[in-house]
C-alpha atoms as a PDB file:
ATOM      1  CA  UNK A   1      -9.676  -3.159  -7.499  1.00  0.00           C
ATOM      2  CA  UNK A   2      -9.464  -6.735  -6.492  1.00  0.00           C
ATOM      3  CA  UNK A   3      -7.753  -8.713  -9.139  1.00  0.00           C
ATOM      4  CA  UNK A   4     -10.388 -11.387  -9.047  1.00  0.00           C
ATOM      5  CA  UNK A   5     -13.224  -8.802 -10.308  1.00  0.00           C
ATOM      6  CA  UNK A   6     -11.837  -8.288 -13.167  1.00  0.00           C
ATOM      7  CA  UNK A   7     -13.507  -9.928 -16.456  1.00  0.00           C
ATOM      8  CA  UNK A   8     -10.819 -12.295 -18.633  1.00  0.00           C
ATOM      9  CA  UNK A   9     -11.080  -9.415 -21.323  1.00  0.00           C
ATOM     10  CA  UNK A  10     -10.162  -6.773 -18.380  1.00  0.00           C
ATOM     11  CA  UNK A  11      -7.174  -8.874 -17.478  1.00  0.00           C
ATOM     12  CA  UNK A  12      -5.594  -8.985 -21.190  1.00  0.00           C
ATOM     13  CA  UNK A  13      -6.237  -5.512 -21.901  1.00  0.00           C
ATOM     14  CA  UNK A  14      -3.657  -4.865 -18.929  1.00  0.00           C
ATOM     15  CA  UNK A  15      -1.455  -7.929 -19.004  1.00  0.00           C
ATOM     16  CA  UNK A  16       1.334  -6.369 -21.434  1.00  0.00           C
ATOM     17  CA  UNK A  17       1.184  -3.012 -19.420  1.00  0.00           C
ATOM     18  CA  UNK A  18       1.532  -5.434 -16.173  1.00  0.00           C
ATOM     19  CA  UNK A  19       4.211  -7.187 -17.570  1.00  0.00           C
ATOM     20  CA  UNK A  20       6.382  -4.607 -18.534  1.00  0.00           C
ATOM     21  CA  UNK A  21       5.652  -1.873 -15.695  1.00  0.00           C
ATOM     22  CA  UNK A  22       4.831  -4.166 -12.779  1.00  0.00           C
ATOM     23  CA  UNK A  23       6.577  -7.639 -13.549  1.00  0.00           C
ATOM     24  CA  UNK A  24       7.123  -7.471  -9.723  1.00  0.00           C
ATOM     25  CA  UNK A  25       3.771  -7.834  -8.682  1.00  0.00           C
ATOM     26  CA  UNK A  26       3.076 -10.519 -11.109  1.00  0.00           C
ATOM     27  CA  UNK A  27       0.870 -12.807  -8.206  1.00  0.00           C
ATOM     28  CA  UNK A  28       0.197 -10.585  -5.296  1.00  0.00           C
ATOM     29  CA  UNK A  29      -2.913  -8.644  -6.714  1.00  0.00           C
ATOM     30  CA  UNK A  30      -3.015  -5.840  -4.534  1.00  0.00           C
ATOM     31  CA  UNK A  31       0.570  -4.725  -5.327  1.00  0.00           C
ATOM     32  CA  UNK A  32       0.029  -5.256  -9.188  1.00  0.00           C
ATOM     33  CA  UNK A  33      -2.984  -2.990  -8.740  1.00  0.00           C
ATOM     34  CA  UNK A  34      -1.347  -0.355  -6.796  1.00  0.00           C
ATOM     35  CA  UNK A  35       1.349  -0.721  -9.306  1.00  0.00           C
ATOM     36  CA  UNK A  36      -0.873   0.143 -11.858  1.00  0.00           C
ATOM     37  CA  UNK A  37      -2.588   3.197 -10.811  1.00  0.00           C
ATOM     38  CA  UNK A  38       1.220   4.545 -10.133  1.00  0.00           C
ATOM     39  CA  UNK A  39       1.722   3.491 -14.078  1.00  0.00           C
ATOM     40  CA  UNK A  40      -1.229   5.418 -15.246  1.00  0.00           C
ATOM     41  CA  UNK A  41       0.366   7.752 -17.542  1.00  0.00           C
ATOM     42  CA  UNK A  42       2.177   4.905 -19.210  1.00  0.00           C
ATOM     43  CA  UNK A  43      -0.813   2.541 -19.919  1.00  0.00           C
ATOM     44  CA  UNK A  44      -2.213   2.011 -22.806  1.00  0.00           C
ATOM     45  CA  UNK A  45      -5.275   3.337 -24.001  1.00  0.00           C
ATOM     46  CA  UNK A  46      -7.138  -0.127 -22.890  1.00  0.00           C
ATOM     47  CA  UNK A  47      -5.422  -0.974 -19.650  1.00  0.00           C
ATOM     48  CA  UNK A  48      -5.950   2.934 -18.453  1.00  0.00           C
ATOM     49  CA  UNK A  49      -9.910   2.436 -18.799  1.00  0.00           C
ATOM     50  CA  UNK A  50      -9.524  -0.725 -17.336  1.00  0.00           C
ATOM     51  CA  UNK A  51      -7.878   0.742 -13.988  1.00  0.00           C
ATOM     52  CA  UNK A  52     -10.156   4.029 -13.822  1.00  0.00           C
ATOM     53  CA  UNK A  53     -13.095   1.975 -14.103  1.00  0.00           C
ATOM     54  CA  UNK A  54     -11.916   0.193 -11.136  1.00  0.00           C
ATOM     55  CA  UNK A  55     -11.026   3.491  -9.085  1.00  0.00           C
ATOM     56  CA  UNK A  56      -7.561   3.913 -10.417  1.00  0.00           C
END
């Protein structure tokens, strides 16, 4: 899941998850995605569709 492929709607749904699992990968989109899919349980509801409809 290549961070650029995601839609501006995709991004936001995730970018409170991102920030407060994965503040470390903030910039480096293959970490943050990684990251992520690691976080699953922990997403919310929006974010967690967001990353399995990517392949997380």
């Amino acid at each position: 899941m290549a961070q650029a492929s995601l839609s501006n709607e995709e991004k936001a749904a995730c970018r409170s998850d991102a920030m407060k699992l994965c503040s470390a990968a903030v910039g480096k989109p293959a970490q943050m995605n990684a990251c992520l899919r690691d976080n699953k349980a922990e997403l919310s509801e929006a974010c967690r569709k967001v990353v399995e409809a990517h392949g997380g």
